[in-house]
Structure formats: structure tokens, C-alpha cells
N, C-alpha and C. Protein backbone atom coordinates (compact mmCIF):
# COMPACT_ATOMS: atom_id res chain seq x y z
N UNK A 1 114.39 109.09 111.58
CA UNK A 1 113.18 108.30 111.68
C UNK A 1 112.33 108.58 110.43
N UNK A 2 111.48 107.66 109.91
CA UNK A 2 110.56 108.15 109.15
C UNK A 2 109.71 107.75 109.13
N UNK A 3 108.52 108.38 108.50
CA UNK A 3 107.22 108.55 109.33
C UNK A 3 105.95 108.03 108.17
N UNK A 4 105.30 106.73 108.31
CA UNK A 4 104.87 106.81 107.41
C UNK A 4 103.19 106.91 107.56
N UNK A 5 102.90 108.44 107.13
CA UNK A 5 101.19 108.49 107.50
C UNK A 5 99.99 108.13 106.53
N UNK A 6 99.28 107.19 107.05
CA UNK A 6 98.02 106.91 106.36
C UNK A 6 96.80 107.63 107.18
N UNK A 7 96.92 108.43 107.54
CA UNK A 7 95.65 108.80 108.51
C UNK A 7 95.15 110.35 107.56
N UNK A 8 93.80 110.34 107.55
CA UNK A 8 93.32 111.28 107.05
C UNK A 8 91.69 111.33 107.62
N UNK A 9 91.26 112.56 108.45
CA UNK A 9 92.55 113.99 108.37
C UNK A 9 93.77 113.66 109.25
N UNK A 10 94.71 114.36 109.13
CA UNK A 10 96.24 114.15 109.96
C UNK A 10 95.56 115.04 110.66
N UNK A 11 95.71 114.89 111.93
CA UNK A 11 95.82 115.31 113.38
C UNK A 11 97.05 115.89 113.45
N UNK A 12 96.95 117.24 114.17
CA UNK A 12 98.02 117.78 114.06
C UNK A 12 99.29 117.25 115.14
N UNK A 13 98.48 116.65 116.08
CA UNK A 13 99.00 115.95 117.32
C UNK A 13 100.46 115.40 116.34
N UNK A 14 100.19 114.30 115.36
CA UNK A 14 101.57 114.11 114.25
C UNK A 14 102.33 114.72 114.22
N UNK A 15 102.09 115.54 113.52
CA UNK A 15 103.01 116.44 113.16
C UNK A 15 104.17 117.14 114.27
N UNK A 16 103.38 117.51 115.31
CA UNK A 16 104.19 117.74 116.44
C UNK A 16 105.40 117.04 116.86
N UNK A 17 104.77 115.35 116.66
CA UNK A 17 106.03 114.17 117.08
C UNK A 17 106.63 114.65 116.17
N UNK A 18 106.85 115.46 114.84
CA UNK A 18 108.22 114.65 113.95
C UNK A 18 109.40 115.77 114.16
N UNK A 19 110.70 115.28 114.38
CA UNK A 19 111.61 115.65 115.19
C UNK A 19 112.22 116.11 113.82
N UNK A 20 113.31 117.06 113.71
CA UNK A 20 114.14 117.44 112.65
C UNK A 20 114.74 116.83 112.44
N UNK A 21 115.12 116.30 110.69
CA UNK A 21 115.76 115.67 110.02
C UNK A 21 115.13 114.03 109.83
N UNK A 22 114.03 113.91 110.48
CA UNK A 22 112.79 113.18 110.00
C UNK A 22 112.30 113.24 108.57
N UNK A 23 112.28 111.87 108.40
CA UNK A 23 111.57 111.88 106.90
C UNK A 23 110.26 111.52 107.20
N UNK A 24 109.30 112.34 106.03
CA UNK A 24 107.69 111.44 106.20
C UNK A 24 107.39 111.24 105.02
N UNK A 25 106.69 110.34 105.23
CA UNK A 25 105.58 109.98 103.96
C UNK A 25 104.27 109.58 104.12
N UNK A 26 103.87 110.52 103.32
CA UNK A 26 101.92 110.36 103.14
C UNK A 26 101.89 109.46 102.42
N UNK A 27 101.01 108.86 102.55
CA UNK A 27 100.12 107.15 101.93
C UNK A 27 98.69 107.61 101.65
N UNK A 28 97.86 106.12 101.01
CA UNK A 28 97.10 106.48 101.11
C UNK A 28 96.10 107.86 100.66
N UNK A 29 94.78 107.72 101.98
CA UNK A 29 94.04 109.04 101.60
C UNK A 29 94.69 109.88 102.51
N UNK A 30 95.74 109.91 103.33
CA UNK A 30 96.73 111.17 103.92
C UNK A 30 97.12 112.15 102.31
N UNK A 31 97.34 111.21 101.14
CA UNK A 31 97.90 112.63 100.36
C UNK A 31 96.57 113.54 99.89
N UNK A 32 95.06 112.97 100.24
CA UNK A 32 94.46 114.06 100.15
C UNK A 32 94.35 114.98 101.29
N UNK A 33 95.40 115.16 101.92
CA UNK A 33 95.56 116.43 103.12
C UNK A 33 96.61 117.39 102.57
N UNK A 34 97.21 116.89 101.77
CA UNK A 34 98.92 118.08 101.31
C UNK A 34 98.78 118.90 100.09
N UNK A 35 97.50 119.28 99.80
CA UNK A 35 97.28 119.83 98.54
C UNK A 35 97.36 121.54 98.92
N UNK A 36 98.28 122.42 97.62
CA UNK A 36 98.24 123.74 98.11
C UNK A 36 97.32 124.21 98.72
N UNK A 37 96.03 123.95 98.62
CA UNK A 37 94.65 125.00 99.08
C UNK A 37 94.30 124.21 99.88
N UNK A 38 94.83 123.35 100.69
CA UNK A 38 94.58 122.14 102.45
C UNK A 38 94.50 123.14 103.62
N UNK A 39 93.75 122.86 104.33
CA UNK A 39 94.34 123.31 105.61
C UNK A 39 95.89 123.34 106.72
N UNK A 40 96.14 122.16 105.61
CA UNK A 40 97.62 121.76 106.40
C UNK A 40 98.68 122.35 105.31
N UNK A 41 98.68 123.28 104.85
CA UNK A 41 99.49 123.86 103.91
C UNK A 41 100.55 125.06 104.28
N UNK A 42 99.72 125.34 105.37
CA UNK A 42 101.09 126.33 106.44
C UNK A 42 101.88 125.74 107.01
N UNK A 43 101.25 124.50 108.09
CA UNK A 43 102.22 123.54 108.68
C UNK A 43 103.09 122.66 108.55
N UNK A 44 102.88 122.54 107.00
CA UNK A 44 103.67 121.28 105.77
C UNK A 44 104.68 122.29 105.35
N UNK A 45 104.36 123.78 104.97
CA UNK A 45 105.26 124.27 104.80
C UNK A 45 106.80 124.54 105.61
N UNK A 46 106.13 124.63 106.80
CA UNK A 46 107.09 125.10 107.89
C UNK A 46 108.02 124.02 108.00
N UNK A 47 107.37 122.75 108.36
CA UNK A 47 107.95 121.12 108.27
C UNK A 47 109.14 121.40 107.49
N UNK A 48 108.85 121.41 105.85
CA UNK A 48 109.58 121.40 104.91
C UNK A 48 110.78 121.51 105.33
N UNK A 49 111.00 122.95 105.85
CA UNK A 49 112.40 123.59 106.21
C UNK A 49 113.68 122.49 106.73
N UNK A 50 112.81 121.75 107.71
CA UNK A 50 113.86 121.10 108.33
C UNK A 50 113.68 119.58 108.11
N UNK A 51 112.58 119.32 107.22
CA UNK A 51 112.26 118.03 106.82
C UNK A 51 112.32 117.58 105.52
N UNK A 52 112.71 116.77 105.62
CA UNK A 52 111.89 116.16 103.69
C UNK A 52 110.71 115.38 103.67
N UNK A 53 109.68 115.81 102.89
CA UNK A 53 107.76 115.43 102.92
C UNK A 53 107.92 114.17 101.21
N UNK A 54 107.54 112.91 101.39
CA UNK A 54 107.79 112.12 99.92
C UNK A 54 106.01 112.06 100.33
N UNK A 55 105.49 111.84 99.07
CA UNK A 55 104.22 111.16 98.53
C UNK A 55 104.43 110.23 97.91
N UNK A 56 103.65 109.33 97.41
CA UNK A 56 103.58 107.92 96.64
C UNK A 56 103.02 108.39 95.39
N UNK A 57 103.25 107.87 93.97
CA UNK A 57 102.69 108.66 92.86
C UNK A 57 102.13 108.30 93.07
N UNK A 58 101.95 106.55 93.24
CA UNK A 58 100.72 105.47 92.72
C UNK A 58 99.31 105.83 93.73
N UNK A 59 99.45 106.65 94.92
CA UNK A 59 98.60 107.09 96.09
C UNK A 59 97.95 108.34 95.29
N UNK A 60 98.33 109.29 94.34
CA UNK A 60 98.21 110.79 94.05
C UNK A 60 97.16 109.90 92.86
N UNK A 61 98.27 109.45 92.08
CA UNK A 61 97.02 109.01 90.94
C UNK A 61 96.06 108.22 90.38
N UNK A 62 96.03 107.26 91.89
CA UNK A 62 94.52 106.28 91.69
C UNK A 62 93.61 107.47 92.79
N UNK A 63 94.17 108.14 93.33
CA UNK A 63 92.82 109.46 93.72
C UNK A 63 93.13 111.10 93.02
N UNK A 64 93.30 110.55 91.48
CA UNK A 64 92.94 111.96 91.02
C UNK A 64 93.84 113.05 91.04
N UNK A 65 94.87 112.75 92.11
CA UNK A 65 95.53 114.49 92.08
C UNK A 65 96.64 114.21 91.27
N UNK A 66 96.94 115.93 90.94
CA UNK A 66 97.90 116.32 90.17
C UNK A 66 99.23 116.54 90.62
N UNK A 67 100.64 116.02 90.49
CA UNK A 67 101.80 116.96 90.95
C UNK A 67 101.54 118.10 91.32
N UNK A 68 101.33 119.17 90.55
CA UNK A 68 100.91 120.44 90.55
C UNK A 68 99.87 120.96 91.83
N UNK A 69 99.04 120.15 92.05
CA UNK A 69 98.20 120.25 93.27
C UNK A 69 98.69 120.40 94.74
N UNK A 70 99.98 119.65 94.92
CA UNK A 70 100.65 119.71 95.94
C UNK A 70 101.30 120.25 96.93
N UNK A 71 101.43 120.71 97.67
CA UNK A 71 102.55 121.60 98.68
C UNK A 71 103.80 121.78 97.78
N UNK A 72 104.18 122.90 97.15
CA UNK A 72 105.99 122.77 96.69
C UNK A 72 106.66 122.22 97.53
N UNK A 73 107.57 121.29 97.32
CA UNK A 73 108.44 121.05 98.17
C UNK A 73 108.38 119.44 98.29
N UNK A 74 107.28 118.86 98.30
CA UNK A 74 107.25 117.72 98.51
C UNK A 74 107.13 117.03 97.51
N UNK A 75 108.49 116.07 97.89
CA UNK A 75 108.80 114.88 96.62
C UNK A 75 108.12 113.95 96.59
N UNK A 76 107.53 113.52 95.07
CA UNK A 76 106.82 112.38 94.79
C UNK A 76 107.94 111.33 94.23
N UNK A 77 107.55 110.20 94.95
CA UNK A 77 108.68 108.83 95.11
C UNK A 77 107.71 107.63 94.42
N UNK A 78 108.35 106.51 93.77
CA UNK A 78 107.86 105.13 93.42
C UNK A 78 107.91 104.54 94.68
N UNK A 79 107.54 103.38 94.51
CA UNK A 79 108.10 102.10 95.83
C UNK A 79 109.40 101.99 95.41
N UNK A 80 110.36 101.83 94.75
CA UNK A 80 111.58 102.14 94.96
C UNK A 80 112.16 102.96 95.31
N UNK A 81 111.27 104.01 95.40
CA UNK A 81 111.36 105.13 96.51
C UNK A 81 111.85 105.24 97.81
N UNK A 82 110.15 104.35 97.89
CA UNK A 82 109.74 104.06 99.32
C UNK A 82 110.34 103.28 99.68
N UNK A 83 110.96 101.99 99.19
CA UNK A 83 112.07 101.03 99.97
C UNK A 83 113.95 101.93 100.14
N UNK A 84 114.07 102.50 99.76
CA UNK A 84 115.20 103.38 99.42
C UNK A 84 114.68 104.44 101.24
N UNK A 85 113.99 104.18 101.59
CA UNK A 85 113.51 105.63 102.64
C UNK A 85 113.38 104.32 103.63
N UNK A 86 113.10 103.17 103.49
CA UNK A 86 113.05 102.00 104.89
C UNK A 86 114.19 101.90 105.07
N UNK A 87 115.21 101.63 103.89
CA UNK A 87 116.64 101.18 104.21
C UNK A 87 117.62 102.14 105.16
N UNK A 88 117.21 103.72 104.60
CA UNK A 88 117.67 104.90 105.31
C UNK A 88 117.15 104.81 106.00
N UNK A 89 116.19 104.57 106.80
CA UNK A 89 115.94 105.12 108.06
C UNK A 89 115.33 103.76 109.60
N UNK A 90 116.66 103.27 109.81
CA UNK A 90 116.04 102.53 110.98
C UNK A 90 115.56 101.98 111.30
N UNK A 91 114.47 103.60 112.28
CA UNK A 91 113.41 103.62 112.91
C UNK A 91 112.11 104.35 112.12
N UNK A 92 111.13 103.30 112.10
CA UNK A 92 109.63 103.88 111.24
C UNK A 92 108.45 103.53 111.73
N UNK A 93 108.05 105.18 112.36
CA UNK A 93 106.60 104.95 112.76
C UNK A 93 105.27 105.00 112.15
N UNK A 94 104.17 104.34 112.00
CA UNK A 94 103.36 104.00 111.40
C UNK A 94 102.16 104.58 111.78
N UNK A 95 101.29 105.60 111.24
CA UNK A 95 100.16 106.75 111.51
C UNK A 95 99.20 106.19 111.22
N UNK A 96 98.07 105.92 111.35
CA UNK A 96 97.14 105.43 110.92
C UNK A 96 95.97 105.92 111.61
């Protein structure tokens, strides 16, 4: 499944739904929640393990942030990305 969140702040309630081997992606002002010094930076971590976390560049850099700012681990994708992650996956739920 993959998960695509625009909601900010993410509720952790989210996070809970996403099942292993789930893909997500932050949109939007969700990627101002995944930054190393976030509050959600323990729980993104843990995710990681059994997940893969994509961001949108074009989302990071019309608000300012840096690659570098980010949770390690989580891949920054184009919309060819992001259509490459609809085709893989199914089923896609929509956070908002």
C-alpha cells in the first residue's frame, strides 16, 4: 500500500495504520514534520526499518528545506517518482 500524507501535524494515529512493507509519502506541508530535529524523528526512524519514507523535492524546495535537514533514510523522489510508487502500489491511501 502506499500512503500518501498531506496532513500537518501528522497525527500519530497514521502512522500506526502503516503496515510493513508500506510505502509513504509526505506531500505538501507534511514534509515540514520529517526534519532531523521534528518531533516525529524517533517514530520515522523506527518506520524506516521496515518501510521506505519518499518526499517530493518540488514539496522540500518551494518551503525552504534542505536534503540535509531530513530524517536519514528518507528518499527524495520527482513526480516520476511519484508515478513510479502509484504504479507499484495498488492500493493508496490519502492523509489529509
Amino acid at each position: 500500500m502506499l500512503h500518501l500524507i498531506f496532513q500537518s501535524p501528522i497525527d500519530s494515529a497514521i502512522l500506526e495504520r502503516i503496515d510493513s512493507g508500506d510505502d509513504v509519502l509526505f506531500l505538501e506541508n507534511a514534509v515540514l514534520r520529517i526534519l532531523k530535529n521534528g518531533s516525529l524523528c524517533v517514530g520515522l526512524t523506527q518506520l524506516l526499518i521496515q518501510n521506505r519514507l519518499y518526499v517530493l523535492v518540488e514539496d522540500i524546495e518551494v518551503r525552504g528545506v534542505g536534503i540535509a535537514e531530513l530524517i536519514e533514510g528518507i528518499e527524495v523522489i520527482d513526480y516520476s517518482g511519484m508515478v513510479d510508487l502509484t504504479v507499484k502500489n495498488p492500493v493508496i491511501q490519502s492523509w489529509f
